[in-house]
PDB file of N, CA and C in Angstrom:
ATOM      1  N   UNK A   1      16.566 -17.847  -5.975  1.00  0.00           N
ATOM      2  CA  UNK A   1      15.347 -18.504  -6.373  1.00  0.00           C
ATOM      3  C   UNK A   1      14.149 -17.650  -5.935  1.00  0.00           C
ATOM      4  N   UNK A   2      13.491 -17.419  -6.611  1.00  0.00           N
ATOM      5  CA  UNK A   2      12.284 -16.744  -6.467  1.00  0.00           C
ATOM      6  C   UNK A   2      11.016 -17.649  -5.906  1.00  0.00           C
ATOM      7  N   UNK A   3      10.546 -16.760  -4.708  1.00  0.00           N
ATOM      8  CA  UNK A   3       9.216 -17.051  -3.758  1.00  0.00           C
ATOM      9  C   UNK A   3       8.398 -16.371  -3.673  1.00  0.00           C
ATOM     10  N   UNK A   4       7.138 -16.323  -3.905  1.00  0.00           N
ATOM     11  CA  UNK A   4       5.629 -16.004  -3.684  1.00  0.00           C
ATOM     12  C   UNK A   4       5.984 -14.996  -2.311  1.00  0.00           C
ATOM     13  N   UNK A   5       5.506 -13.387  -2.492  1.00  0.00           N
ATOM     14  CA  UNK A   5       4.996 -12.693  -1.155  1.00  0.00           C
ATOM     15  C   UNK A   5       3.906 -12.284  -1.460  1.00  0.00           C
ATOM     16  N   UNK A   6       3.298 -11.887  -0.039  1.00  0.00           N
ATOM     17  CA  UNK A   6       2.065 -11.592  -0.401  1.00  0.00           C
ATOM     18  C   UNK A   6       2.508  -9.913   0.612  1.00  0.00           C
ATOM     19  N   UNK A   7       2.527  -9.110  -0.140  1.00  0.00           N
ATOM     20  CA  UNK A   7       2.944  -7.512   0.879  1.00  0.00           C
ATOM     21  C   UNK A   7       1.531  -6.797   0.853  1.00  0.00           C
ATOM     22  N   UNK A   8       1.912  -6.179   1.616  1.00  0.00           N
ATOM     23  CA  UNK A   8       0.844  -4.895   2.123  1.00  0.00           C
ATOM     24  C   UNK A   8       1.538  -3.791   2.523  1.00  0.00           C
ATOM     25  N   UNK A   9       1.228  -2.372   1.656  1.00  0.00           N
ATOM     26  CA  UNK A   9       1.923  -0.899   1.436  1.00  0.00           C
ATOM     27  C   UNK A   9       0.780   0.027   1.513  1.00  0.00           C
ATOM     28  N   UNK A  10       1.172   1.065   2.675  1.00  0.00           N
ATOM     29  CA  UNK A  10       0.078   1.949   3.052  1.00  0.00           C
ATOM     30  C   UNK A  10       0.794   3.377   2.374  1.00  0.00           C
ATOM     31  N   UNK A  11      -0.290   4.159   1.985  1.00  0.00           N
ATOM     32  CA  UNK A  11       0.252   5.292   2.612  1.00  0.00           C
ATOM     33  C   UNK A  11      -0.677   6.487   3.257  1.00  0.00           C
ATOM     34  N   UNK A  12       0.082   6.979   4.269  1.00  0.00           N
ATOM     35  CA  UNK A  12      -1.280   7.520   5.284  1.00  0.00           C
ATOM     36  C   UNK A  12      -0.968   9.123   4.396  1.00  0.00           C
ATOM     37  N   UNK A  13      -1.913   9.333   4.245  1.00  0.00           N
ATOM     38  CA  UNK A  13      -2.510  10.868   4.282  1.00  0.00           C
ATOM     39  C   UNK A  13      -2.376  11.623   5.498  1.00  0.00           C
ATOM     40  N   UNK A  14      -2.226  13.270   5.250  1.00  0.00           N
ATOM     41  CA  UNK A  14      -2.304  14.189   6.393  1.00  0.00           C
ATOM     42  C   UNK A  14      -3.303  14.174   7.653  1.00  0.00           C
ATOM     43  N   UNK A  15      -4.387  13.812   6.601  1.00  0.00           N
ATOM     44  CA  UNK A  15      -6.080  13.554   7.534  1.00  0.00           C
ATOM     45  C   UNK A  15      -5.911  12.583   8.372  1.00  0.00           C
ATOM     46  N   UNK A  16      -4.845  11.825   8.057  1.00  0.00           N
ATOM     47  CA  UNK A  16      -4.899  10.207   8.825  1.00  0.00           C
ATOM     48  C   UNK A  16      -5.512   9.509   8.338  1.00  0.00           C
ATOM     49  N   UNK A  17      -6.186   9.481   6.604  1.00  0.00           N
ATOM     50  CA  UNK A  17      -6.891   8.463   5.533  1.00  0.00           C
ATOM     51  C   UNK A  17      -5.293   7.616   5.357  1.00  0.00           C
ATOM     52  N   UNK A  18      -5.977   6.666   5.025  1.00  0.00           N
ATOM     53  CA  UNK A  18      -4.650   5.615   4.747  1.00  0.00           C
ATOM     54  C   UNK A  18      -5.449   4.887   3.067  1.00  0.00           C
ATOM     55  N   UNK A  19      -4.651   5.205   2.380  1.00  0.00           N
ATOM     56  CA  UNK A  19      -4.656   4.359   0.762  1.00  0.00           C
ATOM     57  C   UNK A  19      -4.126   3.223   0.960  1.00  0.00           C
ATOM     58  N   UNK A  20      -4.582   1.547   0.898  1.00  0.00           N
ATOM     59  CA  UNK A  20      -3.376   0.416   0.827  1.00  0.00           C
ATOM     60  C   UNK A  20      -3.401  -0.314  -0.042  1.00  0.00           C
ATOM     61  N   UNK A  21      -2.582  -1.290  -0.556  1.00  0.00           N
ATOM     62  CA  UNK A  21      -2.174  -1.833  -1.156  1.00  0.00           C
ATOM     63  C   UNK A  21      -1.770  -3.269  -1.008  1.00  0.00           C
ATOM     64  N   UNK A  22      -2.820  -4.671  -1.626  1.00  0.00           N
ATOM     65  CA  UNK A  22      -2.064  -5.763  -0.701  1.00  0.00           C
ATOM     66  C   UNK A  22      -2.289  -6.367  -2.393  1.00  0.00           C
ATOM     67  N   UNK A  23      -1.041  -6.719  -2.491  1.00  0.00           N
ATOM     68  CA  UNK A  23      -0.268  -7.211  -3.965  1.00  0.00           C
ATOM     69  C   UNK A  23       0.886  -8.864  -3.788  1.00  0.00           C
ATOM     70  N   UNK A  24       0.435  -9.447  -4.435  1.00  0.00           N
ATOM     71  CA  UNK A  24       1.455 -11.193  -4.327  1.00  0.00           C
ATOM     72  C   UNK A  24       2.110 -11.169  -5.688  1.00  0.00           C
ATOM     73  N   UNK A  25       3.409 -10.819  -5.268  1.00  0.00           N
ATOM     74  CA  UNK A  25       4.560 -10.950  -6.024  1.00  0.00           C
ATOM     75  C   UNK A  25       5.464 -12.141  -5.856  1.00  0.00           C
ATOM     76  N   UNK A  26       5.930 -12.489  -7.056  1.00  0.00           N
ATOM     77  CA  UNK A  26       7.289 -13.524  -6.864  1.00  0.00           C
ATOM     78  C   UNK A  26       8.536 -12.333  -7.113  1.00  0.00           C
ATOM     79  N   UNK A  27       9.262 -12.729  -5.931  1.00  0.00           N
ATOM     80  CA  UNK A  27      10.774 -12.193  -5.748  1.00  0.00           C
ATOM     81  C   UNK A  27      11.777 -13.171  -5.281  1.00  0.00           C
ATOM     82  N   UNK A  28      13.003 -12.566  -5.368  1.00  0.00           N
ATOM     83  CA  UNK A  28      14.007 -13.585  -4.677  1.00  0.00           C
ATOM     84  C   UNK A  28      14.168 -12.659  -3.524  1.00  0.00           C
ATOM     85  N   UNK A  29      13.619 -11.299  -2.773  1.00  0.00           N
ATOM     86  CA  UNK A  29      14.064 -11.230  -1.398  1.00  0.00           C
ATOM     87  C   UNK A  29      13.309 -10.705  -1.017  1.00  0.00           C
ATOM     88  N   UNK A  30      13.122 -10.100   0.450  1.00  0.00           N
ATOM     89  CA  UNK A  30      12.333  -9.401   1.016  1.00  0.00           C
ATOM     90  C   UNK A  30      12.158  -8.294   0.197  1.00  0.00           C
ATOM     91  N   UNK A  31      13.186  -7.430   0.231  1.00  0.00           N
ATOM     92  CA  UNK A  31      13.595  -6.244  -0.334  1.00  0.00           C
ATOM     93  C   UNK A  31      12.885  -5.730  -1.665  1.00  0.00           C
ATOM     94  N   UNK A  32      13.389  -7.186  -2.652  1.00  0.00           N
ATOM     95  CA  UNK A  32      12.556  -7.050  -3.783  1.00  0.00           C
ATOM     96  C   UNK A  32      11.096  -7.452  -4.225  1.00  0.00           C
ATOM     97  N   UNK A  33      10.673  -7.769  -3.338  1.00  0.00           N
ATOM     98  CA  UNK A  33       8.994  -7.800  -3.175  1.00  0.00           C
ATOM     99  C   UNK A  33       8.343  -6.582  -2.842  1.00  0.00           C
ATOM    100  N   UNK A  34       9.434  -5.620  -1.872  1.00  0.00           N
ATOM    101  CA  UNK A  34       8.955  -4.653  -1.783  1.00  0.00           C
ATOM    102  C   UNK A  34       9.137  -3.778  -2.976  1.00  0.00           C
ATOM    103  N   UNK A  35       9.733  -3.430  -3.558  1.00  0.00           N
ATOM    104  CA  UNK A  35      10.146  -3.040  -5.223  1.00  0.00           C
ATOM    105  C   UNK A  35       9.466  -2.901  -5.829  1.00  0.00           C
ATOM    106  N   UNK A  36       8.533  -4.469  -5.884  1.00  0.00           N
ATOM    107  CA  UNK A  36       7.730  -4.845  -7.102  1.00  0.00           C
ATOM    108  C   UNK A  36       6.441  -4.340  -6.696  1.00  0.00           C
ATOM    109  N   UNK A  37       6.352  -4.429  -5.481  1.00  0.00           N
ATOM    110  CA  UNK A  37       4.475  -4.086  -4.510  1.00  0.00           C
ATOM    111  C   UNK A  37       4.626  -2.485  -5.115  1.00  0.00           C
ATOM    112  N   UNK A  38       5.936  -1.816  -4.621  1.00  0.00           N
ATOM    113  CA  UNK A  38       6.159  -0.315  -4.618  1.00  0.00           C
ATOM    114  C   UNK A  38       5.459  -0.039  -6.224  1.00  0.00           C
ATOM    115  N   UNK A  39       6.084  -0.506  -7.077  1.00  0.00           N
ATOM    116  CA  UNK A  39       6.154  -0.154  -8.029  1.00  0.00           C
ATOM    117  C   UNK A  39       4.577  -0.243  -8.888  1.00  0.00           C
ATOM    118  N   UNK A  40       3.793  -1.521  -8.516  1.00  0.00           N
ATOM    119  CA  UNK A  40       2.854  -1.742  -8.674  1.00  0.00           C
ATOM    120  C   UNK A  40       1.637  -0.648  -8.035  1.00  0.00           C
ATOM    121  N   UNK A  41       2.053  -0.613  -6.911  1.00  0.00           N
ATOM    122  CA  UNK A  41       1.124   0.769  -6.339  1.00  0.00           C
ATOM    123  C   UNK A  41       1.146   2.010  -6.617  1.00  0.00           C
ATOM    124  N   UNK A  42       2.202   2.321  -7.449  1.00  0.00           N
ATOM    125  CA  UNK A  42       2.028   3.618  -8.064  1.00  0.00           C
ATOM    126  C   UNK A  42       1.409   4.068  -9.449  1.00  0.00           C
ATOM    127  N   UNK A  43       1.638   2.528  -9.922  1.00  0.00           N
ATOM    128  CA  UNK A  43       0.633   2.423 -10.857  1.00  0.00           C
ATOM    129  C   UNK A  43      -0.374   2.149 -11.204  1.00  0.00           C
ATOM    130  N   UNK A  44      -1.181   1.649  -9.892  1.00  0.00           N
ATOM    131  CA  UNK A  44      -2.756   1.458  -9.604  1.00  0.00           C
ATOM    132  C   UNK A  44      -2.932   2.869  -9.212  1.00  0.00           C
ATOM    133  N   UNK A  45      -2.196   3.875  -8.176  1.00  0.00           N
ATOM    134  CA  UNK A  45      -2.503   5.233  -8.322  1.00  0.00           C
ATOM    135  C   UNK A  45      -2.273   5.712  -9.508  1.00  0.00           C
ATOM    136  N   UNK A  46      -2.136   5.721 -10.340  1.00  0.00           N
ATOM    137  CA  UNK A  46      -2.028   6.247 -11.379  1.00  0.00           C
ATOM    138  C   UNK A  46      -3.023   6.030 -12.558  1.00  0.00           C
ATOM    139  N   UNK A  47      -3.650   4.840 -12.255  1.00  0.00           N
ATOM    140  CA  UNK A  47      -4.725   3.980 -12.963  1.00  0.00           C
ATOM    141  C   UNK A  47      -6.102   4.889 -12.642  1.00  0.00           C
ATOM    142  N   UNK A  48      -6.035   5.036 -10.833  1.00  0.00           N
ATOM    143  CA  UNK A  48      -7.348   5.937 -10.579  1.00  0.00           C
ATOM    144  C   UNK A  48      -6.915   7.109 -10.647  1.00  0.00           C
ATOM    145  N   UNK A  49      -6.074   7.764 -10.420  1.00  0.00           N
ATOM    146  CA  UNK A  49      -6.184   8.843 -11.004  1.00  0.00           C
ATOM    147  C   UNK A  49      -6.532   9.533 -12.375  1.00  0.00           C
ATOM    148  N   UNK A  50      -6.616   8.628 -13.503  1.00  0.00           N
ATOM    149  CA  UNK A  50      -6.932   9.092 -14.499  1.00  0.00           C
ATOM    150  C   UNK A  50      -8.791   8.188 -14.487  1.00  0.00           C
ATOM    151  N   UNK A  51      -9.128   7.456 -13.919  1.00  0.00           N
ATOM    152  CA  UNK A  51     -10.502   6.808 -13.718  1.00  0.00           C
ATOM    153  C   UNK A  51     -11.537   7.572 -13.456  1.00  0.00           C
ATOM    154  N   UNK A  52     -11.170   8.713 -13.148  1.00  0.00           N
ATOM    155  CA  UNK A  52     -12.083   9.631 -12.475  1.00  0.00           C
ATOM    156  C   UNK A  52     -13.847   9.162 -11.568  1.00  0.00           C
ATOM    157  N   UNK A  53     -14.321   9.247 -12.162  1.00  0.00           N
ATOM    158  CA  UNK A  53     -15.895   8.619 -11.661  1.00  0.00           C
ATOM    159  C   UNK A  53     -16.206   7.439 -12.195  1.00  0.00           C
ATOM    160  N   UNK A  54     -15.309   6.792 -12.887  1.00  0.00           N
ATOM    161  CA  UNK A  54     -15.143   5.092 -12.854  1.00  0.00           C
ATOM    162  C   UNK A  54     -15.201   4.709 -12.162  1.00  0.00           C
ATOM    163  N   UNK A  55     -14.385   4.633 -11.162  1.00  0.00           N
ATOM    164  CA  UNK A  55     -13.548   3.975 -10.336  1.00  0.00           C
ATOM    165  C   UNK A  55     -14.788   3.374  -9.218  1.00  0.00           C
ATOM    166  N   UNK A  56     -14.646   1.783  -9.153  1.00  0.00           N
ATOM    167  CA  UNK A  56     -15.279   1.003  -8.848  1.00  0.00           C
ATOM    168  C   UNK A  56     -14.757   0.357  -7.612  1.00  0.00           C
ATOM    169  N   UNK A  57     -16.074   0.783  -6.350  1.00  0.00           N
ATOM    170  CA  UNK A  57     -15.611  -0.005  -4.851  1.00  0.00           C
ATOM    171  C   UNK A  57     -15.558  -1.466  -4.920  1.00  0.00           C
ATOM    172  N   UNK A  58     -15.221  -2.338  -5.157  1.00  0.00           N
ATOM    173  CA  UNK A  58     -15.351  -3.587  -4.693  1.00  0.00           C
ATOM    174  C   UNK A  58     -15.870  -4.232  -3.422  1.00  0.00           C
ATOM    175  N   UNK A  59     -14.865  -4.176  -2.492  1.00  0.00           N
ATOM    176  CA  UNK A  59     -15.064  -4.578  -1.196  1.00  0.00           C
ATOM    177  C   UNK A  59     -15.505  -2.830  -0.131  1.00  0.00           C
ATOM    178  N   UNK A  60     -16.104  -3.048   0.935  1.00  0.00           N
ATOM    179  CA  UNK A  60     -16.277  -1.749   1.957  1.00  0.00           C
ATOM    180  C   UNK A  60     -16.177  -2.604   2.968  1.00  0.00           C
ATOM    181  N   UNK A  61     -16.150  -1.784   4.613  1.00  0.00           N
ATOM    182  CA  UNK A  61     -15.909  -1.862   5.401  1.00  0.00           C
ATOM    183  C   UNK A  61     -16.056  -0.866   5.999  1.00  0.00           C
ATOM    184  N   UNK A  62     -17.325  -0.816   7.499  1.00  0.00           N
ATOM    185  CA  UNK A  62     -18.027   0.770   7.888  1.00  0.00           C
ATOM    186  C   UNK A  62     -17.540   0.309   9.557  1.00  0.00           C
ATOM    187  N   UNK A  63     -16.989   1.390   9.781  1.00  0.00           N
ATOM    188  CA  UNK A  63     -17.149   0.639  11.382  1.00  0.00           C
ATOM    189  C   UNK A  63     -17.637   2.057  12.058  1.00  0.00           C
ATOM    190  N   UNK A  64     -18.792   1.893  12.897  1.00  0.00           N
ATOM    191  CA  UNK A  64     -19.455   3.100  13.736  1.00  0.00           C
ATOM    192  C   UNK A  64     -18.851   3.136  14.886  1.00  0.00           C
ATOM    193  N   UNK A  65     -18.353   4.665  15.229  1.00  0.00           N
ATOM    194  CA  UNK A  65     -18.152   4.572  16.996  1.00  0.00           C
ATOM    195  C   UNK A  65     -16.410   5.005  16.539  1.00  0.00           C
ATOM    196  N   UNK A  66     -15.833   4.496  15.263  1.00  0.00           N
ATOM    197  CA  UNK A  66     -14.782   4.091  15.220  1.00  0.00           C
ATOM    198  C   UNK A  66     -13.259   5.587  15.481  1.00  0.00           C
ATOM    199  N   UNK A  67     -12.249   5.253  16.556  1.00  0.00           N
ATOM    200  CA  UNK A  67     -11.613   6.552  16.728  1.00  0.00           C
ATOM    201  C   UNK A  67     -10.558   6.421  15.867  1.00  0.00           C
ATOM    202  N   UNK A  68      -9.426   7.387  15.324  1.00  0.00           N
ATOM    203  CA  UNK A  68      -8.673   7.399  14.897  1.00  0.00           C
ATOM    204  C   UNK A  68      -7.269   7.218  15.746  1.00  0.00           C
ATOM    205  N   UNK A  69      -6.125   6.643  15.506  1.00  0.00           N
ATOM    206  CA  UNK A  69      -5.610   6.015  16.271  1.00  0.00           C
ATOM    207  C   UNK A  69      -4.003   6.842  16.379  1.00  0.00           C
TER     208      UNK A  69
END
């Protein structure tokens, strides 16, 4: 039976930039929520990658002082 997740998928960059991803899928397991998030995030990268100077911030978040961890 399939249940509502709500996942979150990073992926960190060399720099230590992190790209994420928080996507609500219905799956029947852990496993396959991750699947569906996976699969979905490669195709939102793939969305901006062709967006070029489209590509529209929505939400930000500035934090001063802030170290890398």
């Amino acid at each position: 039976m399939k249940q509502s997740y709500k996942t979150k998928l990073a992926h960190m960059l060399d720099n230590g930039d992190k790209l994420e991803l928080e996507a609500w899928v219905d799956a029947v397991s852990h496993n396959e929520a991750v699947e569906l998030a996976t699969a979905r995030f490669k195709a939102v990268v793939g969305e901006l990658a062709t967006a070029g100077a489209a590509i529209e911030i929505d939400k930000t978040k500035v934090e001063m002082g802030a170290h890398k961890h």
